[in-house]
PDB file of N, CA and C in Angstrom:
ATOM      1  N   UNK A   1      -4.334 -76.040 173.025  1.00  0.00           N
ATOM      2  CA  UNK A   1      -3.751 -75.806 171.722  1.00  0.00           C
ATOM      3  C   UNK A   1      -2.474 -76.613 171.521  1.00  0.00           C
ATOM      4  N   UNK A   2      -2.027 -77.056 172.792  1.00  0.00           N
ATOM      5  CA  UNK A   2      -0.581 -77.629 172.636  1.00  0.00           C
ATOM      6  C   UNK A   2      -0.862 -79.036 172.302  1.00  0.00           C
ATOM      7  N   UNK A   3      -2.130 -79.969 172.146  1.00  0.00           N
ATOM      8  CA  UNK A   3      -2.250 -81.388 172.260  1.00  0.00           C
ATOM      9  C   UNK A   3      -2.809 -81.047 170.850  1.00  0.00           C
ATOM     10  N   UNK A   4      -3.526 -80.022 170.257  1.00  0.00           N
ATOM     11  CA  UNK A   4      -3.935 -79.882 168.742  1.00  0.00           C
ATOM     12  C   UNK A   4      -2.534 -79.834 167.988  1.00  0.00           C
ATOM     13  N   UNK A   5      -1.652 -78.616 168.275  1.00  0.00           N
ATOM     14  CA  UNK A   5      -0.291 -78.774 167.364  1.00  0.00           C
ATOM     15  C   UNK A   5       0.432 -80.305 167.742  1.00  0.00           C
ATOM     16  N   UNK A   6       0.501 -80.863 168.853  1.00  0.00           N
ATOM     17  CA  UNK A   6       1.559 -81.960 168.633  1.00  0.00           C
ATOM     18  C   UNK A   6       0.882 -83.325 167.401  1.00  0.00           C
ATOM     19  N   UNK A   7      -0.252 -83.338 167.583  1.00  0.00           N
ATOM     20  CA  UNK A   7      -1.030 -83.840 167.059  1.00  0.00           C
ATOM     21  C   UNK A   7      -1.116 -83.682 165.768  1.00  0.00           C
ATOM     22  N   UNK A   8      -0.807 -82.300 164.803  1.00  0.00           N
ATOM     23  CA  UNK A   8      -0.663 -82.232 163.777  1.00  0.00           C
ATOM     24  C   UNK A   8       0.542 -82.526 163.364  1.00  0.00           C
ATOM     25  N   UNK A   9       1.456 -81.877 164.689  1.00  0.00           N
ATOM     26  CA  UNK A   9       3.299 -82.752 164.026  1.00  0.00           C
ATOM     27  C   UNK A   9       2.926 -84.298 163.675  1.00  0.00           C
ATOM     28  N   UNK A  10       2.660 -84.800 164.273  1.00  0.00           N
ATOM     29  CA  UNK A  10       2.778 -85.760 164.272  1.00  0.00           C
ATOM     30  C   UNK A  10       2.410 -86.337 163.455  1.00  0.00           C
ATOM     31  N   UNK A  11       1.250 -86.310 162.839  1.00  0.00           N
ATOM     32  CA  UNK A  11       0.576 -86.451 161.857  1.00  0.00           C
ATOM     33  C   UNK A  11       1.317 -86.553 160.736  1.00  0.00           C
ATOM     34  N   UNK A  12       2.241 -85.289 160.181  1.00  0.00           N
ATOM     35  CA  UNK A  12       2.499 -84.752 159.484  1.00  0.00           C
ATOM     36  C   UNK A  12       3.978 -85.988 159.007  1.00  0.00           C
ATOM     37  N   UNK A  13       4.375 -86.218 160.263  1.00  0.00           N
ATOM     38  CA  UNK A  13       5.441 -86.628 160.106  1.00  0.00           C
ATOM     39  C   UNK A  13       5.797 -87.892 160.379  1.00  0.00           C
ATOM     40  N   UNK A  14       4.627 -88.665 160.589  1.00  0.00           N
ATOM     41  CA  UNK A  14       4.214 -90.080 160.185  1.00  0.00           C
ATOM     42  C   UNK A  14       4.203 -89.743 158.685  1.00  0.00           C
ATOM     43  N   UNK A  15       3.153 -89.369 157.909  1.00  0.00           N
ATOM     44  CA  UNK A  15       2.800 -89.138 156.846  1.00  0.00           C
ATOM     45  C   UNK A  15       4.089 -89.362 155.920  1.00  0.00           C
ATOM     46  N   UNK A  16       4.882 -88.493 156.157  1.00  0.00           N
ATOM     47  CA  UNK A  16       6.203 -87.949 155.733  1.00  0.00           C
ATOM     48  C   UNK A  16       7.372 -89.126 155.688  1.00  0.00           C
ATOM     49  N   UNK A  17       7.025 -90.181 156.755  1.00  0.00           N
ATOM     50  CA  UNK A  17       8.360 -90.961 157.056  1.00  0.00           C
ATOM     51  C   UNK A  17       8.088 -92.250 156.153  1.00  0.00           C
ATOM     52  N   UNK A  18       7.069 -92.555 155.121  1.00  0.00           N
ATOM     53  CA  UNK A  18       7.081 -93.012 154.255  1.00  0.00           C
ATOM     54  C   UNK A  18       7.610 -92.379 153.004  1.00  0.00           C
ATOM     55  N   UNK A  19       7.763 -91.242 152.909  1.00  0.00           N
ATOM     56  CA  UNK A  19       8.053 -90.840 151.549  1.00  0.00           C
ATOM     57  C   UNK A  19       9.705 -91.005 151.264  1.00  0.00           C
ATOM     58  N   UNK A  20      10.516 -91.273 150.506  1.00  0.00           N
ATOM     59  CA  UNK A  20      11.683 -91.456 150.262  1.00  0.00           C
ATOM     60  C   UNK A  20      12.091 -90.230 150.091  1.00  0.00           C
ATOM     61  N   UNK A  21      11.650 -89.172 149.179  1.00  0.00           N
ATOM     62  CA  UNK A  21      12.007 -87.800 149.377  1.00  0.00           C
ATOM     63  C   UNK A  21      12.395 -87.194 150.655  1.00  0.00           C
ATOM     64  N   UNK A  22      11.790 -87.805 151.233  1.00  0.00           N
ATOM     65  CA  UNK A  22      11.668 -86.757 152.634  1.00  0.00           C
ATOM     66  C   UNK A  22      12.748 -86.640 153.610  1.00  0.00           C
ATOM     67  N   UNK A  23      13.083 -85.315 154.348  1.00  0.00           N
ATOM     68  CA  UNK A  23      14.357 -85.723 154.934  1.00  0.00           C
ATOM     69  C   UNK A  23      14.199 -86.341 156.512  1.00  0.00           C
ATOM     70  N   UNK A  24      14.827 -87.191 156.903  1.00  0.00           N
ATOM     71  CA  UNK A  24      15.221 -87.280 158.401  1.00  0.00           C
ATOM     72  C   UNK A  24      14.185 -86.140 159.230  1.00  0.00           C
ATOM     73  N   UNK A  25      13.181 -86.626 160.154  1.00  0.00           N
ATOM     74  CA  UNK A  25      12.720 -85.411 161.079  1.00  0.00           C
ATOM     75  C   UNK A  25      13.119 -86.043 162.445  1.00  0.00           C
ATOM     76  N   UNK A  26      13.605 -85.170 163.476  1.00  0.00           N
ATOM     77  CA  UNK A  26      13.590 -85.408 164.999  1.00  0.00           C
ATOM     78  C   UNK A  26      12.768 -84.464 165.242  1.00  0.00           C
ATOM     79  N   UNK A  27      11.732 -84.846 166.276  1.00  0.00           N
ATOM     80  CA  UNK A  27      10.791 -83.810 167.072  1.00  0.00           C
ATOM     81  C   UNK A  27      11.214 -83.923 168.655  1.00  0.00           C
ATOM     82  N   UNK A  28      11.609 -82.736 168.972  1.00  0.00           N
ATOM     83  CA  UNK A  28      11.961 -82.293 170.218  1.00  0.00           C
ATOM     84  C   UNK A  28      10.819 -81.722 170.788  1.00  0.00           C
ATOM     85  N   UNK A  29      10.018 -81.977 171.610  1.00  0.00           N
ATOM     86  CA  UNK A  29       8.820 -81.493 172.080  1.00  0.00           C
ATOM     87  C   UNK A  29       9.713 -80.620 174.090  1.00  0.00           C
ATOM     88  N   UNK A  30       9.457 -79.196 173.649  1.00  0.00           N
ATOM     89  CA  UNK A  30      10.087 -78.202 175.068  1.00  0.00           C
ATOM     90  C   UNK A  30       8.983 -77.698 175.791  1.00  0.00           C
ATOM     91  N   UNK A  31       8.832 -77.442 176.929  1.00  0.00           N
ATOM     92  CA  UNK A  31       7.970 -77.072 177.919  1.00  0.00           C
ATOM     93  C   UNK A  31       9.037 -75.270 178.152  1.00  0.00           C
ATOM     94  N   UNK A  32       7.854 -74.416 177.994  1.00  0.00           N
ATOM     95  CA  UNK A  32       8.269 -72.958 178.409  1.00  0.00           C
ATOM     96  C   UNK A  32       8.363 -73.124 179.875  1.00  0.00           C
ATOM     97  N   UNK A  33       7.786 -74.225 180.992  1.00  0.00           N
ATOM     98  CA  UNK A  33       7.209 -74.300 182.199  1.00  0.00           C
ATOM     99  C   UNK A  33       9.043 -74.749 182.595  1.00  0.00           C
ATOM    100  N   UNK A  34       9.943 -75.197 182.119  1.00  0.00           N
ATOM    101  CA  UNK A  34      11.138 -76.009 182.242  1.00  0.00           C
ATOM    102  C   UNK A  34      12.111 -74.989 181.749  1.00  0.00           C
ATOM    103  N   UNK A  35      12.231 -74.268 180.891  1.00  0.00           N
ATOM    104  CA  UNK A  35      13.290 -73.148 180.380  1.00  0.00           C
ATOM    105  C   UNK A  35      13.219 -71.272 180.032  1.00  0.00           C
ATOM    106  N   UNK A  36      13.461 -70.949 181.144  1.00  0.00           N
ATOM    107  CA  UNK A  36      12.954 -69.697 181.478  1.00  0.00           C
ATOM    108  C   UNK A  36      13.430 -68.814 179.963  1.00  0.00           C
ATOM    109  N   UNK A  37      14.836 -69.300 179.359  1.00  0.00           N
ATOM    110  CA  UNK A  37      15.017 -68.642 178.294  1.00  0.00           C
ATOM    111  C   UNK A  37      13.969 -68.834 177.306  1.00  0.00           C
ATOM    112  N   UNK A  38      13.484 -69.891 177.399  1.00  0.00           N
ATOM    113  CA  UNK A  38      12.154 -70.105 176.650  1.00  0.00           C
ATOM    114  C   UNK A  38      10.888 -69.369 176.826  1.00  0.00           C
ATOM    115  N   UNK A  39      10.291 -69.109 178.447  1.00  0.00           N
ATOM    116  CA  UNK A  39       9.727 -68.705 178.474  1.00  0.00           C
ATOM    117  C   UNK A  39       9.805 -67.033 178.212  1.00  0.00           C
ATOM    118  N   UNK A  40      10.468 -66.640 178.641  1.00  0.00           N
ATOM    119  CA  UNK A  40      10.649 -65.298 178.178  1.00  0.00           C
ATOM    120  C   UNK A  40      10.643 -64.628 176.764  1.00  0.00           C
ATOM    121  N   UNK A  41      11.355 -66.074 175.616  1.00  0.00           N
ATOM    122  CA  UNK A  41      10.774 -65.657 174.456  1.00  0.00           C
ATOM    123  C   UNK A  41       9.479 -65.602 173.966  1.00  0.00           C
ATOM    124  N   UNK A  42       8.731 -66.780 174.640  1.00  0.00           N
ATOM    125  CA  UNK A  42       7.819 -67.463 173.143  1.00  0.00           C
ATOM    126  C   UNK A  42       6.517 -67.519 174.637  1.00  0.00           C
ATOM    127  N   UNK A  43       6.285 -67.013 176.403  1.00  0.00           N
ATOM    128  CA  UNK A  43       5.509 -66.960 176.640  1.00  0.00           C
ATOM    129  C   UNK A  43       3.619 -66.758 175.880  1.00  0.00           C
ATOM    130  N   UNK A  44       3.783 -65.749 175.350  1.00  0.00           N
ATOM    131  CA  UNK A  44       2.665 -65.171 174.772  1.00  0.00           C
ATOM    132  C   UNK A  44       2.494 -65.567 173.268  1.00  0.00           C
ATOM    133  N   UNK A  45       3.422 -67.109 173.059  1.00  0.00           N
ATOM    134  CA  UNK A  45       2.844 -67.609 171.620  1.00  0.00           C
ATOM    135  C   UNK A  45       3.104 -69.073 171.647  1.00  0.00           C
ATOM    136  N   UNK A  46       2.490 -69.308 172.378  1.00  0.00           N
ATOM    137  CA  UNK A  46       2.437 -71.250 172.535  1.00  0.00           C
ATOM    138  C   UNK A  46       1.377 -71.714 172.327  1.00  0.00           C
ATOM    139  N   UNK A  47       1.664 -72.351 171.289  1.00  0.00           N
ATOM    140  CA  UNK A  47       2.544 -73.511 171.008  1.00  0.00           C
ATOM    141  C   UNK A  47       3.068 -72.768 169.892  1.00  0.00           C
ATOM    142  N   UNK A  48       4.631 -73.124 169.862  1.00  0.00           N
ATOM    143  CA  UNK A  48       5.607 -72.468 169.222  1.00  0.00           C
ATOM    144  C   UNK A  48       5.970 -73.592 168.144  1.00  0.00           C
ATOM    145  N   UNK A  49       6.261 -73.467 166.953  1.00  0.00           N
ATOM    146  CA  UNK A  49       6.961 -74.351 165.940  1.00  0.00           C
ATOM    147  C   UNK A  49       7.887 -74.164 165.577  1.00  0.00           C
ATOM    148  N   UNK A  50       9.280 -74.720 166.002  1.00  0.00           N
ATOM    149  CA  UNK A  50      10.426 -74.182 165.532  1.00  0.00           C
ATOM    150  C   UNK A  50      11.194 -75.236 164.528  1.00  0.00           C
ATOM    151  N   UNK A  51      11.509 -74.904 163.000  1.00  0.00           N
ATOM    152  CA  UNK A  51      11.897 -75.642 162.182  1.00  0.00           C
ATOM    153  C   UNK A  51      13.439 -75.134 162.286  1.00  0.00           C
ATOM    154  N   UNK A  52      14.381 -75.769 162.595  1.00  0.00           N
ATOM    155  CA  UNK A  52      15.585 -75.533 162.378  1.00  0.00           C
ATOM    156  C   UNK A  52      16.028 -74.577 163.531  1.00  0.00           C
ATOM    157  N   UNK A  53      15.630 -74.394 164.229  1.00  0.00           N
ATOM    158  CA  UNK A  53      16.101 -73.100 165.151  1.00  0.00           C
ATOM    159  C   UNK A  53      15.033 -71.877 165.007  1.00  0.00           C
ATOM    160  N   UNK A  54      14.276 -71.796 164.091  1.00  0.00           N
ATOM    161  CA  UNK A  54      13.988 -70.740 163.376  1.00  0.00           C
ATOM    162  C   UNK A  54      12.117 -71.018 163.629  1.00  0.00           C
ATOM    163  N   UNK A  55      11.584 -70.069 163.591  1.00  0.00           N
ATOM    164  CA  UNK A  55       9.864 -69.924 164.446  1.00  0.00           C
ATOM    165  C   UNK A  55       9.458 -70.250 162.986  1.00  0.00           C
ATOM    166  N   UNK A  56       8.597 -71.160 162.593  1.00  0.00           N
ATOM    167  CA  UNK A  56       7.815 -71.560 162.135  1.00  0.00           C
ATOM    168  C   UNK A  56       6.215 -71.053 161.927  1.00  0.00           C
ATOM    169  N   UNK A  57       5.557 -71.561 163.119  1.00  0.00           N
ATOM    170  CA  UNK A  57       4.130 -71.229 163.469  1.00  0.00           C
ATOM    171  C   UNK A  57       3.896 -70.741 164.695  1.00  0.00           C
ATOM    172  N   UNK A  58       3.599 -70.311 165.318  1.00  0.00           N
ATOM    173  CA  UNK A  58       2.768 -69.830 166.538  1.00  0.00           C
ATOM    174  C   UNK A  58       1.245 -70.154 166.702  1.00  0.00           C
ATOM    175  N   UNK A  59       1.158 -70.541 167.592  1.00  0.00           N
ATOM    176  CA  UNK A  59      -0.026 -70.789 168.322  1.00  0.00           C
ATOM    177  C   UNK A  59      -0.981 -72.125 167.326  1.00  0.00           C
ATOM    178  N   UNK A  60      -1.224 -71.677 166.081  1.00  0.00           N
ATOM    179  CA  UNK A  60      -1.687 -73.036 165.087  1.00  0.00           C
ATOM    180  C   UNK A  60      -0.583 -73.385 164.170  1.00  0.00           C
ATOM    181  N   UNK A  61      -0.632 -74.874 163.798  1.00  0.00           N
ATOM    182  CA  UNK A  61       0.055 -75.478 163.542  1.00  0.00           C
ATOM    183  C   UNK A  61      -0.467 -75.689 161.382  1.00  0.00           C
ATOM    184  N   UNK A  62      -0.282 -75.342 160.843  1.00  0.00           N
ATOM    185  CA  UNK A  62      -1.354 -75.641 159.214  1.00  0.00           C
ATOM    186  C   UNK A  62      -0.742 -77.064 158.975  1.00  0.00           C
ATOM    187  N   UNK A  63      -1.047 -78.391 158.639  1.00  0.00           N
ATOM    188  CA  UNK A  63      -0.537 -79.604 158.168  1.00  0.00           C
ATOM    189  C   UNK A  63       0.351 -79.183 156.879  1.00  0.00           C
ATOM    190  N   UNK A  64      -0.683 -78.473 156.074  1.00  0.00           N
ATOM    191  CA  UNK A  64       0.157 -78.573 154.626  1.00  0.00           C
ATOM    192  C   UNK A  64       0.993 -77.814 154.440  1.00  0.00           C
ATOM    193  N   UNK A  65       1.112 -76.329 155.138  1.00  0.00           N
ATOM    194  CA  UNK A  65       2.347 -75.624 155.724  1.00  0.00           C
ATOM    195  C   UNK A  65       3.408 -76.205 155.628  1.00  0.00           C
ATOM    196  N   UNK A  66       3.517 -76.660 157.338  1.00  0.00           N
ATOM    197  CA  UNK A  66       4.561 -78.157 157.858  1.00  0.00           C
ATOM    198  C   UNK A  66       4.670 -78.770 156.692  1.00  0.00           C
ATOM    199  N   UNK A  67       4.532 -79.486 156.093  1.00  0.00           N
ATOM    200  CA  UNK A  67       4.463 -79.857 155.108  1.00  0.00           C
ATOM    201  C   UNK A  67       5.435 -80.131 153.993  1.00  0.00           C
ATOM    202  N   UNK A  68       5.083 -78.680 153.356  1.00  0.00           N
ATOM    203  CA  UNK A  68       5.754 -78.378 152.565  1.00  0.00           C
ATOM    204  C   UNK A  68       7.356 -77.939 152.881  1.00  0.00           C
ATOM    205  N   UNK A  69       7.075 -77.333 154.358  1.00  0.00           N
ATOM    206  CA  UNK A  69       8.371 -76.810 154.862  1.00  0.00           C
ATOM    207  C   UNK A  69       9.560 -78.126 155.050  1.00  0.00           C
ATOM    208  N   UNK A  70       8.782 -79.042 155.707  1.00  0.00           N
ATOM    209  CA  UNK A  70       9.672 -80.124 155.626  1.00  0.00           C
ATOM    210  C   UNK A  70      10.253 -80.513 154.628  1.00  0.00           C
ATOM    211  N   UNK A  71       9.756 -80.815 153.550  1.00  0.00           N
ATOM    212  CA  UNK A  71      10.082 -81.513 152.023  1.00  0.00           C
ATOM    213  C   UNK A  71      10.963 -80.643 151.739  1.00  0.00           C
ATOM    214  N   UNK A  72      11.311 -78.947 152.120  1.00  0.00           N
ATOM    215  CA  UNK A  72      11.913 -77.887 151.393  1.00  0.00           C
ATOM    216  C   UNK A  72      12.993 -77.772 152.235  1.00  0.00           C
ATOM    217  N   UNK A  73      13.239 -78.905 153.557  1.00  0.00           N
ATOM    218  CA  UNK A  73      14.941 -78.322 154.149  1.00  0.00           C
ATOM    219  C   UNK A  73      15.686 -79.582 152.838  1.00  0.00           C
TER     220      UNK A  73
END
């Protein structure tokens, strides 16, 4: 599930880095396997999407979701 969501970031945000609207994205890609504070949160919902600090999606990733969320920071 984790090579389906990066795959849709990515997607999403190719897509995105043509549009002039659109803001600035950095994708930080984290391993729960590397940060125990991590794992302890988000074990039992990975792949995690975090927009801003803030949980996004769990486990599936929707393109047009992402999407929209991006265009709306």
């Amino acid at each position: 599930m984790c090579d389906t969501a990066r795959d849709v970031v990515a997607g999403v945000v190719e897509e995105l880095s043509g549009e002039t609207s659109a803001p600035q994205i950095t994708v930080e890609e984290r391993s729960i396997l590397d940060d125990a504070d991590l794992h302890d949160r988000y074990a039992e919902e990975v792949p995690v999407l975090l927009l801003n600090g803030r949980v996004h999606n769990i486990w599936r990733v929707d393109p047009a979701r992402l999407r929209a969320a991006l265009l709306a920071l």
